[in-house]
Structures are given as structure tokens and as C-alpha cells.
Protein backbone atom coordinates (compact mmCIF):
# COMPACT_ATOMS: atom_id res chain seq x y z
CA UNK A 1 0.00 0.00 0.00
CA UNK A 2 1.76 3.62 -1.44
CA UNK A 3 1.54 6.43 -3.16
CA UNK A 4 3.47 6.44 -6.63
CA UNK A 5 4.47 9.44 -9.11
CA UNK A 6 6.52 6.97 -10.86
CA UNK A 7 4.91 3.16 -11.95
CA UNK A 8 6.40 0.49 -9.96
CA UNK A 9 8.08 3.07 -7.17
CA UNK A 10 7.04 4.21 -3.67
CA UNK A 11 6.85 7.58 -2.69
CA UNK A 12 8.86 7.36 0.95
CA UNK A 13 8.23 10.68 2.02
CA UNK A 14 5.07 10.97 3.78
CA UNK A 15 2.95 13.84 2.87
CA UNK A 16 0.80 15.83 5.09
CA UNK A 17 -3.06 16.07 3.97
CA UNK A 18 -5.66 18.10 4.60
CA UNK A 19 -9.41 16.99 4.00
CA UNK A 20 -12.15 19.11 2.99
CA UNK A 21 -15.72 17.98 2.69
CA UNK A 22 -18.82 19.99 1.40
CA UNK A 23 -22.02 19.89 4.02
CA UNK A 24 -23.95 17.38 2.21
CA UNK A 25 -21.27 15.17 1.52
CA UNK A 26 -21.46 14.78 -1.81
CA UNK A 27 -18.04 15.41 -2.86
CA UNK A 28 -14.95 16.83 -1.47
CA UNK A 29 -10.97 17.29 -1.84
CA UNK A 30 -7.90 15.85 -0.43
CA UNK A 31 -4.77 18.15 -0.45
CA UNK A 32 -1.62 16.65 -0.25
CA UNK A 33 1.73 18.36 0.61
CA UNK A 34 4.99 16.32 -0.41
CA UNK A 35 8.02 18.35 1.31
CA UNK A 36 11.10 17.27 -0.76
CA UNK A 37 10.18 14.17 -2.12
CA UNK A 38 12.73 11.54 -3.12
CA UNK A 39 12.79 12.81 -7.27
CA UNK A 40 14.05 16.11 -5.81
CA UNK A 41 16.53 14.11 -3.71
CA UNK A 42 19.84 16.24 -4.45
CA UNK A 43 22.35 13.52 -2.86
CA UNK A 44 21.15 11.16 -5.65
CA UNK A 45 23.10 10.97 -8.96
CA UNK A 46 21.59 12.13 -12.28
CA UNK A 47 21.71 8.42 -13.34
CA UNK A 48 19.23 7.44 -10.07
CA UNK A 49 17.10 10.21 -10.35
CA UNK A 50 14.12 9.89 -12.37
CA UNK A 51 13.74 12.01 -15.88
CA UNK A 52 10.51 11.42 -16.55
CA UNK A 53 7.92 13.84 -16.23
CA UNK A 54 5.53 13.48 -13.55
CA UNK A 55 1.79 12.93 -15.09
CA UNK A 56 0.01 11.41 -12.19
CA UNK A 57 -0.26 10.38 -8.44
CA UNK A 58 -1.43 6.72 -8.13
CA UNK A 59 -2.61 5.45 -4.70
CA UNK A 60 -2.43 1.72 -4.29
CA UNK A 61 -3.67 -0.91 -2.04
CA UNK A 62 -5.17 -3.96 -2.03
CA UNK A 63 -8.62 -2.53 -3.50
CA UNK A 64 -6.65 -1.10 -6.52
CA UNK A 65 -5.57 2.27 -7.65
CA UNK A 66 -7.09 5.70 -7.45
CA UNK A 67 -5.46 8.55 -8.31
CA UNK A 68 -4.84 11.81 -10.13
CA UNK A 69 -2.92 14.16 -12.30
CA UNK A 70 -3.65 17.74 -10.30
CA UNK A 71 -0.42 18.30 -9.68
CA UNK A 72 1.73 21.32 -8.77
CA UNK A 73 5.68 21.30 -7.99
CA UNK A 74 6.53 24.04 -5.48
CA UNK A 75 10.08 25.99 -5.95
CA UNK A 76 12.35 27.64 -3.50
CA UNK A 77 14.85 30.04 -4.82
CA UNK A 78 14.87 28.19 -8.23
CA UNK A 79 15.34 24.53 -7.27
CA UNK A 80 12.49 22.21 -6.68
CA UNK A 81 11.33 21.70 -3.20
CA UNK A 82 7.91 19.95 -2.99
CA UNK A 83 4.75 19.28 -4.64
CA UNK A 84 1.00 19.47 -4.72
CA UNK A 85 -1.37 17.62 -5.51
CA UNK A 86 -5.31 17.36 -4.97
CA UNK A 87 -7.51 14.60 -5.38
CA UNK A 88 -11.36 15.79 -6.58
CA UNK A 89 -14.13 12.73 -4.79
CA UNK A 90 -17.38 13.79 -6.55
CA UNK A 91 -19.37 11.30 -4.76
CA UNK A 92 -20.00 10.00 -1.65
CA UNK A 93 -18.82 6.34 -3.03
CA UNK A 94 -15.10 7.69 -3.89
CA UNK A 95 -14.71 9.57 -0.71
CA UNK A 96 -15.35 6.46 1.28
CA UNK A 97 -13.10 4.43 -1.20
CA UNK A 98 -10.22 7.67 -0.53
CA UNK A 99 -11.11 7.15 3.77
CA UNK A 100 -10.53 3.44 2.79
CA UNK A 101 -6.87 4.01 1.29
CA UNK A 102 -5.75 6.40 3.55
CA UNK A 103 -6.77 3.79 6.57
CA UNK A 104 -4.45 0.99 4.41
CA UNK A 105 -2.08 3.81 3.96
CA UNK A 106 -1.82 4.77 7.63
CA UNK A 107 -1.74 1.30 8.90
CA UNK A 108 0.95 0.66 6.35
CA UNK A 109 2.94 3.39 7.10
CA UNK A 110 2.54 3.43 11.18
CA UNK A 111 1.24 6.53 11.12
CA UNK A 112 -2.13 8.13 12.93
CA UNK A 113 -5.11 10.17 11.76
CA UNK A 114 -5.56 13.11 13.80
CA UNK A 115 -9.61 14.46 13.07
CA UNK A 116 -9.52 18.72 13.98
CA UNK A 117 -12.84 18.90 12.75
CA UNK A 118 -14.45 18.88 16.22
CA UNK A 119 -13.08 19.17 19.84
CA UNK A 120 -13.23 21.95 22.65
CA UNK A 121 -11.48 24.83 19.84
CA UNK A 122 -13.90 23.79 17.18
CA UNK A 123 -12.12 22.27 15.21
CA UNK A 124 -9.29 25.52 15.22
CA UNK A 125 -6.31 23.50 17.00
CA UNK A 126 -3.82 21.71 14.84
CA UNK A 127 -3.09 17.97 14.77
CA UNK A 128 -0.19 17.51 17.28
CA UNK A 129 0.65 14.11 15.16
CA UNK A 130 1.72 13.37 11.80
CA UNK A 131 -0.79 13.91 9.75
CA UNK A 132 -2.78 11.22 6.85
């Protein structure tokens, strides 16, 4: 279970992602935030660093693939630094199947989900733990 930019290869860095979801449900958006993600890896070699363009984030588990090609590469003082991306769910169907990866994803990964949406602040506090 992974995120991919490139067929066949796992993303390692983790990104942080913010959910937004409109009052009826009926559709909603993931943003994702890669910081420095392993193609803009400096330390590795021209040979080991991929040349192809990216086209599309795939998320994979053992359901199958979802994925997207909104996707934005963020630059700091002219070298490449992270990316963007945002996944559109038009339906209540492929925002459950998106809930459904990220719980593979987060299991896979050892990482938590940390819900701001309600609490004592309203929903105003940041989560204190890596974000999915």
C-alpha cells in the first residue's frame, strides 16, 4: 500500500493532507503536501534520479488504484522543493473508497489520523501528530 508518481516506485516521504468535505457530503478534496520528495533528492546521482515527467499520483492498495494528475511542484529560490497535488471525490462512493486508502495507507505506514474537525477549539487546534 503507497503512493506512486513513478509506476512500480514508492513515494517514501510521507505527505501531510488536509481533507475538505462539502455539508452534504457529496463530494470533497484531499490536499496533499509532499516536502522534498525523493525525485528532488539532491544527494542522488543524475543516473538514479528519475527524468521522466511526472503525469500522475497513483494510490495503491489492495482494493486497486485511485489517483490523479492535479499536480503542482513548489520551488524555492529556483530549485524544486515539494509538490501538490489534490484529489477531486465527486461522490459520496469515492470519498469512502479515498477514507478506505488512507486507513491501508496509515496502517501501512505506522502513522495516525488526527480528526480537527471537532473538539473543545472547534475544530481551530492543529493535529499535534503526523498527519494522513
Amino acid at each position: 500500500c503507497g503512493i506512486h508518481f513513478y509506476p512500480g516506485v514508492f513515494e517514501p516521504v510521507v505527505p501531510n493532507v488536509r481533507l475538505t468535505r462539502s455539508r452534504d457530503g457529496t463530494n470533497g478534496v484531499a490536499y496533499f503536501e509532499f516536502e522534498r520528495p525523493s525525485m528532488f533528492d539532491p544527494k542522488e546521482t543524475i543516473e538514479e534520479t528519475m527524468q521522466e515527467a511526472i503525469t500522475a499520483m497513483r494510490m495503491i492498495d489492495e482494493e486497486g488504484e485511485i489517483s490523479t494528475n492535479k499536480i503542482d511542484a513548489n520551488f524555492v529560490n529556483g530549485q524544486p522543493y515539494g509538490l501538490s497535488v489534490q484529489y477531486v471525490m465527486q461522490s459520496m462512493e469515492e470519498w469512502d473508497r479515498f477514507i478506505r486508502f488512507m486507513d491501508n495507507f496509515a496502517a501501512a505506514s505506522e502513522l495516525g489520523f488526527a480528526d480537527n474537525s471537532a473538539g473543545e477549539d472547534g475544530g481551530k487546534q492543529a493535529a499535534k501528530s503526523q498527519a494522513v
